[in-house]
Protein backbone atom coordinates (compact mmCIF):
# COMPACT_ATOMS: atom_id res chain seq x y z
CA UNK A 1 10.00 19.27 23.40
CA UNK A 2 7.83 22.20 24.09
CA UNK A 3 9.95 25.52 23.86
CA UNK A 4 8.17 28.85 25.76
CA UNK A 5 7.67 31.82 23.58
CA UNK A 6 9.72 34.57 25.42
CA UNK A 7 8.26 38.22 24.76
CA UNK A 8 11.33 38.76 22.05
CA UNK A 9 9.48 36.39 20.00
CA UNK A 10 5.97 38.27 19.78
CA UNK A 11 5.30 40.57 17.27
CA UNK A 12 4.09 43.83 17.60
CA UNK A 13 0.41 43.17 16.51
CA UNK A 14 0.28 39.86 19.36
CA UNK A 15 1.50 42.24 22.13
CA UNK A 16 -0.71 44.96 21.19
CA UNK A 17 -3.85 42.30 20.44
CA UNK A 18 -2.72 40.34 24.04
CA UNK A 19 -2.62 44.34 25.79
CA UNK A 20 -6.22 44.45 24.83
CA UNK A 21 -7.42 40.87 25.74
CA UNK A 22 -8.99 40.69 29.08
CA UNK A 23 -8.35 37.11 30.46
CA UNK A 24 -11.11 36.68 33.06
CA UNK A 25 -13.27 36.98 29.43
CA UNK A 26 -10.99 34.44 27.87
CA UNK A 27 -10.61 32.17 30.21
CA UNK A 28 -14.59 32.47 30.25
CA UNK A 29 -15.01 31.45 26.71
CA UNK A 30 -12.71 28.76 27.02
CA UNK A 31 -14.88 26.98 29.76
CA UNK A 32 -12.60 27.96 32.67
CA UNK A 33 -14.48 28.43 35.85
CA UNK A 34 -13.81 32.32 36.74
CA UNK A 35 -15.37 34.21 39.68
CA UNK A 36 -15.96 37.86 40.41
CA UNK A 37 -14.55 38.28 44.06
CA UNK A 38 -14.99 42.22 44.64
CA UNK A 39 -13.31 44.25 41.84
CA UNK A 40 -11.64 41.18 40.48
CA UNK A 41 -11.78 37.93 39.18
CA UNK A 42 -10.35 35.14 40.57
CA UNK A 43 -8.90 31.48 38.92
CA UNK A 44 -8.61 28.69 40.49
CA UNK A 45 -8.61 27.96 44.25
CA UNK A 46 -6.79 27.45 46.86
CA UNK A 47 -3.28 28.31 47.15
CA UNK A 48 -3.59 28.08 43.24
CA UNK A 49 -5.90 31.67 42.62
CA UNK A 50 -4.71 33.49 40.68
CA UNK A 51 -6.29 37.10 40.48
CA UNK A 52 -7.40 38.73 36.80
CA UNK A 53 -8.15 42.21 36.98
CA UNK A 54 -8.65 43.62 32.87
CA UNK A 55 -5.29 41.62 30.85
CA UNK A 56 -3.05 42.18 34.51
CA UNK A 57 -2.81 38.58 36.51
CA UNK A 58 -1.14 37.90 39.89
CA UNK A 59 -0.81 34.65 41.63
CA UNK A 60 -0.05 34.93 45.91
CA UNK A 61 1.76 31.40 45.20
CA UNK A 62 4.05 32.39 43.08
CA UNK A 63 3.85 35.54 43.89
CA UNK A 64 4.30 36.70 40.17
CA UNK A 65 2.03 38.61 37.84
CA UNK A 66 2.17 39.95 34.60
CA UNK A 67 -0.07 40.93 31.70
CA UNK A 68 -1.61 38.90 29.14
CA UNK A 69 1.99 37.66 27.63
């Protein structure tokens, strides 16, 4: 069984190195489909966007966000 990473279990370097990541890019080299929708990018469609803006995400759905971890 899978078990999530909580942020305890990051070291310092990963946070720092995820801080600095901007997913819309990532996503991008991974093949996701990513579009620029005024100052931000948006993943997915639907009810299921979820909105990149540098490593910050939010999703309306769940109406959660975060950063890169």
């Amino acid at each position: 069984m899978y078990k999530s990473k909580l942020p305890q279990d990051f070291t310092e370097e990963q946070k720092t190195s995820a801080s600095n990541t901007d997913i819309a890019q990532m996503l991008l080299s991974q093949g996701e489909k990513v579009t620029l929708k005024g100052k931000e990018y948006v993943w997915g469609e639907g009810s299921n966007e979820v909105k990149i803006k540098g490593n910050k995400w939010y999703s309306f759905y769940m109406l959660k966000g975060g950063d890169a971890i």
